[in-house]
C-alpha atoms as a PDB file:
ATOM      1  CA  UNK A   1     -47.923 -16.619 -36.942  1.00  0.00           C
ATOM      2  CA  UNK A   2     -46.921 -14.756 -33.799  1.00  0.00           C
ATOM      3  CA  UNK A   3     -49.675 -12.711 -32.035  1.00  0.00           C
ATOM      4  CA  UNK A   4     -49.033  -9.385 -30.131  1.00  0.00           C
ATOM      5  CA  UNK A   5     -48.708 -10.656 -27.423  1.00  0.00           C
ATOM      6  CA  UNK A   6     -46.225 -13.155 -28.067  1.00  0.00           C
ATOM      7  CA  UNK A   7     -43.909 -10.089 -30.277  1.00  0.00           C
ATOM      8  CA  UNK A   8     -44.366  -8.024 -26.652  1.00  0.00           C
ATOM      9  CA  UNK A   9     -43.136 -11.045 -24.791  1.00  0.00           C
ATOM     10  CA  UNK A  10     -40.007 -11.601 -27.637  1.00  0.00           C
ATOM     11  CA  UNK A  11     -38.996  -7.998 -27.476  1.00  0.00           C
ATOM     12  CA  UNK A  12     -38.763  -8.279 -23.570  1.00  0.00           C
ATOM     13  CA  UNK A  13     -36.717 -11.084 -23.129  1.00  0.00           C
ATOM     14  CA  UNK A  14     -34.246  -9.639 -26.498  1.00  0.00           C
ATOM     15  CA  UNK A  15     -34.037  -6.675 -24.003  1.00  0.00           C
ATOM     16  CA  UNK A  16     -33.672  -8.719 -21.044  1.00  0.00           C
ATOM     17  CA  UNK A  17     -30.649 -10.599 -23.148  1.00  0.00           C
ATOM     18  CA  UNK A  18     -29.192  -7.545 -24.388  1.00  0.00           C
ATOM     19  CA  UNK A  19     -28.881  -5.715 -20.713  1.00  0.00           C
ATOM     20  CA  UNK A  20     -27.316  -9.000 -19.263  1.00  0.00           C
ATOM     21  CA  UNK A  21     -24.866  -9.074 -22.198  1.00  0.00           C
ATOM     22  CA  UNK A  22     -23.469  -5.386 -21.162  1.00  0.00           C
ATOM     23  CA  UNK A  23     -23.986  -5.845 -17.573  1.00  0.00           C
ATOM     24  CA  UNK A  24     -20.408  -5.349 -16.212  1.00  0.00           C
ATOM     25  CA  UNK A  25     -20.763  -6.627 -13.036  1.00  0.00           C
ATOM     26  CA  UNK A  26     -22.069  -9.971 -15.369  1.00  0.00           C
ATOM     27  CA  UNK A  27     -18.873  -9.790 -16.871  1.00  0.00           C
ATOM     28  CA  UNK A  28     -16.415  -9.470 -13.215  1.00  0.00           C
ATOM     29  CA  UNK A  29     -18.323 -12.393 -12.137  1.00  0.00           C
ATOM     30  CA  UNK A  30     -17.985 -14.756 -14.962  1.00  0.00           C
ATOM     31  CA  UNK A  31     -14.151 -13.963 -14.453  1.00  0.00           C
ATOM     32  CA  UNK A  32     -14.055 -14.719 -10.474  1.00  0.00           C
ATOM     33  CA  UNK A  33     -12.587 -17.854  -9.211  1.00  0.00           C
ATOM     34  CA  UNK A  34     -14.996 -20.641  -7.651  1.00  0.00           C
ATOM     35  CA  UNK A  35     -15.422 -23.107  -5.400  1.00  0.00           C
ATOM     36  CA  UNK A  36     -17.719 -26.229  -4.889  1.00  0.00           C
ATOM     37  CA  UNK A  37     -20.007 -25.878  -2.417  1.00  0.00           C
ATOM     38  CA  UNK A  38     -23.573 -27.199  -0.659  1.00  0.00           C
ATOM     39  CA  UNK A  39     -26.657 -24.978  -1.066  1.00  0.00           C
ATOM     40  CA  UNK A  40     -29.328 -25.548   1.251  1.00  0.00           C
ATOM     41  CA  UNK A  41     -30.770 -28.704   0.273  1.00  0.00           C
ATOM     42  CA  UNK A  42     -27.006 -30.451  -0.542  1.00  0.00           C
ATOM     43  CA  UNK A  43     -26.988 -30.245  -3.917  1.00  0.00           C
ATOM     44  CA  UNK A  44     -23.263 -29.525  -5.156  1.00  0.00           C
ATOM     45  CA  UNK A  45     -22.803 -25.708  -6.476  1.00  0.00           C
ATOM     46  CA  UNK A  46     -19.844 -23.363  -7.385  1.00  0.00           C
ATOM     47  CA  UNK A  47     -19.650 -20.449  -5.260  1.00  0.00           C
ATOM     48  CA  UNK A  48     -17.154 -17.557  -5.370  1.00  0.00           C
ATOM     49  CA  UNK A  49     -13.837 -17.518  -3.771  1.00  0.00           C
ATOM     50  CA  UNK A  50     -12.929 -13.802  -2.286  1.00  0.00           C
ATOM     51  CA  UNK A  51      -9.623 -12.540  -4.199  1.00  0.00           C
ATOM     52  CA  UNK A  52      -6.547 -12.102  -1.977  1.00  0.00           C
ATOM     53  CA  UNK A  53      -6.103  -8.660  -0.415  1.00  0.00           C
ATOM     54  CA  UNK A  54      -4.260  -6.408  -2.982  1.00  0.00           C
ATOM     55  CA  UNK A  55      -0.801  -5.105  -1.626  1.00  0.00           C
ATOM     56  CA  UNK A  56      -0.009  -1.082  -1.744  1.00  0.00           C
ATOM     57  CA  UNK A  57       3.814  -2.001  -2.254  1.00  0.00           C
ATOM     58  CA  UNK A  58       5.415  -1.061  -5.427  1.00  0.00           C
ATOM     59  CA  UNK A  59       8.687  -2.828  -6.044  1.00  0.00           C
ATOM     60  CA  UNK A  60      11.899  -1.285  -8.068  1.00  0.00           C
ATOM     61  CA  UNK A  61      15.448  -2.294  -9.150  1.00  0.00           C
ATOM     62  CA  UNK A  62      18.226  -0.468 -10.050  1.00  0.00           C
ATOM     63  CA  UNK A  63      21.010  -2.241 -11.516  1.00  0.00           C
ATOM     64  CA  UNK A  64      24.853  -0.930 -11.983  1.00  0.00           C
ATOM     65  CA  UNK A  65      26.285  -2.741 -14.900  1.00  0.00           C
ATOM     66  CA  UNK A  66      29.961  -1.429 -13.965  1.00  0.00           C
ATOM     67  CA  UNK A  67      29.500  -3.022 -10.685  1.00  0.00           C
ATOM     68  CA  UNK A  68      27.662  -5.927 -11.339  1.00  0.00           C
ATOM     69  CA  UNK A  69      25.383  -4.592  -8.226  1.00  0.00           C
ATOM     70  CA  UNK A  70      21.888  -4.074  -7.960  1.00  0.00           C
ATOM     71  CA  UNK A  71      19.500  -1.687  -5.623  1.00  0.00           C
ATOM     72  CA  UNK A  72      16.287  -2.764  -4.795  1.00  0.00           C
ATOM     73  CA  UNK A  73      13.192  -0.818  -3.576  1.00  0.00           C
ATOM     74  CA  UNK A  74       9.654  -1.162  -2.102  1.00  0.00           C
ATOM     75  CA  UNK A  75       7.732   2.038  -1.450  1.00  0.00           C
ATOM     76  CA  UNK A  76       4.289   2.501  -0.233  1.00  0.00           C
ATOM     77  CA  UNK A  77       2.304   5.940  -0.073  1.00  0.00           C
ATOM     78  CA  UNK A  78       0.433   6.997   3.754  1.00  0.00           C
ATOM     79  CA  UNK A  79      -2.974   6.956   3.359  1.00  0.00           C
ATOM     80  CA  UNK A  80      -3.230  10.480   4.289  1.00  0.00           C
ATOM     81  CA  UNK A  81      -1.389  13.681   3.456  1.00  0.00           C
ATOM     82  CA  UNK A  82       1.299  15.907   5.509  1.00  0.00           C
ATOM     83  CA  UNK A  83       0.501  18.903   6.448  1.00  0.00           C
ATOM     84  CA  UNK A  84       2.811  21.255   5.092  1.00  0.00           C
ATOM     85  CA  UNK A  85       3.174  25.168   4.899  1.00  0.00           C
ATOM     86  CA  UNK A  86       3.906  26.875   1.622  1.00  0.00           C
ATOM     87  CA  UNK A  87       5.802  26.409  -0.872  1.00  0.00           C
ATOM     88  CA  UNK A  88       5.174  23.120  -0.502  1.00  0.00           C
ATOM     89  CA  UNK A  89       1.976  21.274  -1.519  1.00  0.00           C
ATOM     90  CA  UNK A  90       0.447  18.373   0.876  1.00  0.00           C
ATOM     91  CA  UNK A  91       0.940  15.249  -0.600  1.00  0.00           C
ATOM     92  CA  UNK A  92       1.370  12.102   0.894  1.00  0.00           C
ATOM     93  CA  UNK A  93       4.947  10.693   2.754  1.00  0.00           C
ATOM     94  CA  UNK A  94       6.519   7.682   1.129  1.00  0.00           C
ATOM     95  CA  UNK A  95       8.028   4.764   3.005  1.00  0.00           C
ATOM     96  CA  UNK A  96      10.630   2.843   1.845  1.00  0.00           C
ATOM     97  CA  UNK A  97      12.274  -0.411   2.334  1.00  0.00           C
ATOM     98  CA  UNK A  98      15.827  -0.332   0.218  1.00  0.00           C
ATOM     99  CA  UNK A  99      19.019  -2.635  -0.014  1.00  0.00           C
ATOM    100  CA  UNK A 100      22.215  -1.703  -1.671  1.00  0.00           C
ATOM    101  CA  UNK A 101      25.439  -3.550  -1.834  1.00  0.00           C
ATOM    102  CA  UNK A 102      27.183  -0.311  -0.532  1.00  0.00           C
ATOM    103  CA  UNK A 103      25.404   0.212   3.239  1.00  0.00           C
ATOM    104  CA  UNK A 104      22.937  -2.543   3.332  1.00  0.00           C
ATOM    105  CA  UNK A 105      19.388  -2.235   4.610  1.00  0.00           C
ATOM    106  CA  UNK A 106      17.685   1.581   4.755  1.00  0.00           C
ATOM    107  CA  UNK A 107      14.004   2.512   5.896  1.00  0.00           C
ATOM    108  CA  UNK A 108      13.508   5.853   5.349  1.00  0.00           C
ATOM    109  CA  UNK A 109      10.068   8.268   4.388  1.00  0.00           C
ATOM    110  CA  UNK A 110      10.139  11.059   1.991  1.00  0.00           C
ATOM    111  CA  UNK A 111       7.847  14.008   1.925  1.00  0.00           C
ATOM    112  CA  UNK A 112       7.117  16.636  -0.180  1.00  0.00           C
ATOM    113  CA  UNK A 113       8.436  19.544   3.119  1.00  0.00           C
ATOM    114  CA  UNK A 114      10.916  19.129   5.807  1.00  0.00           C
ATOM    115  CA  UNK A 115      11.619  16.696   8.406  1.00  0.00           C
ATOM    116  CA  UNK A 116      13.617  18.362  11.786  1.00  0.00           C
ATOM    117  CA  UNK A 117      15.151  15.102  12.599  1.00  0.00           C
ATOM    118  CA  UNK A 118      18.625  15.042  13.475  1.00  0.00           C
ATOM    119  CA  UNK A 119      20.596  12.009  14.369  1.00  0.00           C
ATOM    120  CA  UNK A 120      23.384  13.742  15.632  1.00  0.00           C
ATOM    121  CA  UNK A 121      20.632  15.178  18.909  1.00  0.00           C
ATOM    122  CA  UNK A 122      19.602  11.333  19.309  1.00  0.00           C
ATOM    123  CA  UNK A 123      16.597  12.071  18.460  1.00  0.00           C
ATOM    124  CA  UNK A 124      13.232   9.184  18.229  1.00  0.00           C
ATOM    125  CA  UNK A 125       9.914   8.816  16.374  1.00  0.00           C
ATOM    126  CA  UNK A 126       7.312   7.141  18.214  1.00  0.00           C
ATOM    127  CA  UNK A 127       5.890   4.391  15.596  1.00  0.00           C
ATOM    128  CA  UNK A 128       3.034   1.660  16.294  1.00  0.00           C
ATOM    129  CA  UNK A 129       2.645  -1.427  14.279  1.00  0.00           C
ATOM    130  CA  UNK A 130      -1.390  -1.711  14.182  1.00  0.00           C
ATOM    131  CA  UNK A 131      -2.506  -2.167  17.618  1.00  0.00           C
ATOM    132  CA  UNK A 132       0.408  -2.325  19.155  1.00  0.00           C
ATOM    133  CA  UNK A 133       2.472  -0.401  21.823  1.00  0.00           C
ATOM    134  CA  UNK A 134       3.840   2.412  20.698  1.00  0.00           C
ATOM    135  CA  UNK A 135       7.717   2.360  20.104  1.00  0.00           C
ATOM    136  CA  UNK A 136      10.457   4.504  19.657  1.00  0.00           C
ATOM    137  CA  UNK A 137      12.900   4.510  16.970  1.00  0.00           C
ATOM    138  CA  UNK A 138      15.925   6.377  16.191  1.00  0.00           C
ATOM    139  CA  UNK A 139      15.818   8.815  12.974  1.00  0.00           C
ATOM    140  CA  UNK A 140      18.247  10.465  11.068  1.00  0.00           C
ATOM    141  CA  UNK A 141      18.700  12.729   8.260  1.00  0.00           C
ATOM    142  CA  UNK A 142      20.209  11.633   4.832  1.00  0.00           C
ATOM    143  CA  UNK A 143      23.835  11.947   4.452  1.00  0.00           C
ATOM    144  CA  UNK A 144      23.991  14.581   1.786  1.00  0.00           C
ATOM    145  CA  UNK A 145      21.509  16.921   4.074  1.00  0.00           C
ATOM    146  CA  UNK A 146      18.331  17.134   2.364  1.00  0.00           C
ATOM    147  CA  UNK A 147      15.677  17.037   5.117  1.00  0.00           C
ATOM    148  CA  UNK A 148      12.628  16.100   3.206  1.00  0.00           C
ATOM    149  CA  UNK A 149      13.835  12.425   3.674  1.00  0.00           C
ATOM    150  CA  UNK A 150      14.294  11.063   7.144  1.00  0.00           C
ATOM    151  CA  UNK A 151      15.809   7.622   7.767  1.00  0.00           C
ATOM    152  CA  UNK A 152      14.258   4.864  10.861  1.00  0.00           C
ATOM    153  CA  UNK A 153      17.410   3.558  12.647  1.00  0.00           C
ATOM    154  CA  UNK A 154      17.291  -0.215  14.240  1.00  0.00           C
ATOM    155  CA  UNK A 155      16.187  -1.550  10.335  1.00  0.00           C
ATOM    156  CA  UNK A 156      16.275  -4.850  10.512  1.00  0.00           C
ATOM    157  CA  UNK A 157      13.638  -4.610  14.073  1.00  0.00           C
ATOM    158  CA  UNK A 158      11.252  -2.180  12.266  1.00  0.00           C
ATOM    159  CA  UNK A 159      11.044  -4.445   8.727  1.00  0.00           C
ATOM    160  CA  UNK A 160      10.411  -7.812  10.834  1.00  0.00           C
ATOM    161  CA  UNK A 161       7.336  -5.617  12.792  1.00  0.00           C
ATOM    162  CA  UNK A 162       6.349  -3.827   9.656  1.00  0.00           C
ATOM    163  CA  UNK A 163       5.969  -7.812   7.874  1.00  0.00           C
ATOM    164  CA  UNK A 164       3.353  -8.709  10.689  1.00  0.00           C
ATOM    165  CA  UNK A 165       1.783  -5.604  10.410  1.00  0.00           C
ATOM    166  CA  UNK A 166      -1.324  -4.864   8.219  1.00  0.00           C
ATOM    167  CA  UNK A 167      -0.894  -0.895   8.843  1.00  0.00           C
ATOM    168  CA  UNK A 168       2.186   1.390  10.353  1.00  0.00           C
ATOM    169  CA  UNK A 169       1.671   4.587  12.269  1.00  0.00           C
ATOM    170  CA  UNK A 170       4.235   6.917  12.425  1.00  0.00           C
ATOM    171  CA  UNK A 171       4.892  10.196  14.122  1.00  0.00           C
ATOM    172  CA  UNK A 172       7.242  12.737  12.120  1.00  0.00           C
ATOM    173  CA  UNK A 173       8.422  15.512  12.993  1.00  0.00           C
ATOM    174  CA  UNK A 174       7.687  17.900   9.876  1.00  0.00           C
ATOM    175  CA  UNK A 175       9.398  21.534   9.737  1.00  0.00           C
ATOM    176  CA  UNK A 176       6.787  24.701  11.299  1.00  0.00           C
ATOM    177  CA  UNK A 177       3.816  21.616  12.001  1.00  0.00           C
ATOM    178  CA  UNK A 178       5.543  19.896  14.718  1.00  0.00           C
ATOM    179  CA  UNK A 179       4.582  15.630  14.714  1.00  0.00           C
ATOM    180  CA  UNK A 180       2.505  14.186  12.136  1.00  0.00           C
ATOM    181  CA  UNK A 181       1.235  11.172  12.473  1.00  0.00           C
ATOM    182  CA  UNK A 182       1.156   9.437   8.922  1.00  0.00           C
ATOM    183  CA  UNK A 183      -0.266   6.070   8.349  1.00  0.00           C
ATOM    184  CA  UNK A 184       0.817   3.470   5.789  1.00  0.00           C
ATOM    185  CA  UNK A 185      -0.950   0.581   4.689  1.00  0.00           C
ATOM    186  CA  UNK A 186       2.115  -2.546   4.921  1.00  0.00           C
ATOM    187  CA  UNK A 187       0.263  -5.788   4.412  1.00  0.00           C
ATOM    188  CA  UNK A 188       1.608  -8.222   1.822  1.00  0.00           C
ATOM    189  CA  UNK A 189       5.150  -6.342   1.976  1.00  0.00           C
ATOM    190  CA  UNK A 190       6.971  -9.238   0.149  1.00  0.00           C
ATOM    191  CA  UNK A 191      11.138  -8.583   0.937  1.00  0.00           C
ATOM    192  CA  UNK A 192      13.752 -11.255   1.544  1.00  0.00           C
END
């Protein structure tokens, strides 16, 4: 027969089991990937191997079954909002990287507001790839005229900096704020 004691010491280590068993974080680690390593006195042990760095990008497709052609995408979302007067609501700019059979590569950004780049003034927007010197790149506006969408010119020099580059800083020139400088996190931008 079982004592007080010993029913106190039984109910603890039930309890013990039972937070363990919901303990979340229990549960994330049992899932992590590990590695064999030495502790301190050499012994063999697993340890845990850091996950890869998650990418922002978020790939699309867009086939034309008349054409047999396809569109592809890869957008990415700044990390902080533009500034914008009303009606429009701040919200952050979206960079894209887009290839069509029709005109090839595009990099443009889309806000929710106005851009007051024009190609046809020759017009720049300084950009910096991390810590990098700041550049200048052409813009222009889409061909239909919307101006919440402005277009980076020289795209095949901005994609091979923006594939070394962990973040992108851009300066836009948004309609009544004057330049914005919107920041996108890049890394892991997988495009052929």
């Amino acid at each position: 027969m079982i004592g007080g004691r010993g029913l106190r010491n039984i109910a603890v280590l039930v309890g013990a089991l039972a937070l363990v068993a919901c303990d979340p974080v229990a549960d994330d680690a049992a899932d992590m990937p590990s590695a064999t390593v030495a502790d301190e006195s050499g012994a063999m042990g697993e340890a845990e191997t850091p996950a890869a760095p998650r990418s922002n990008w978020t790939y699309d497709e867009d086939r034309d079954e008349m054409r047999g052609t396809s569109t592809r995408f890869a957008s990415v979302r700044s990390l902080n909002n533009v500034p914008v007067n009303w009606p429009y609501t701040a919200a952050p700019a979206t960079l894209h990287v887009r290839h069509r059979s029709t005109d090839g590569l595009n990099i443009f950004i889309t806000i929710d507001g106005q851009f007051t780049c024009r190609q046809y003034r020759d017009q720049t927007v300084a950009v910096k790839f991390d810590d990098g010197p700041i550049q200048q790149f052409r813009c222009g506006e889409a061909d239909g005229g919307g101006s919440d969408m402005l277009f980076i010119l020289a795209e095949t020099r901005f994609l091979n900096a923006m594939k070394e580059a962990e973040k992108v800083t851009i300066e836009l020139p948004v309609y009544e704020i004057g330049p914005t400088q919107m920041t996108f996190p890049v890394a892991g931008l997988e495009w052929e």
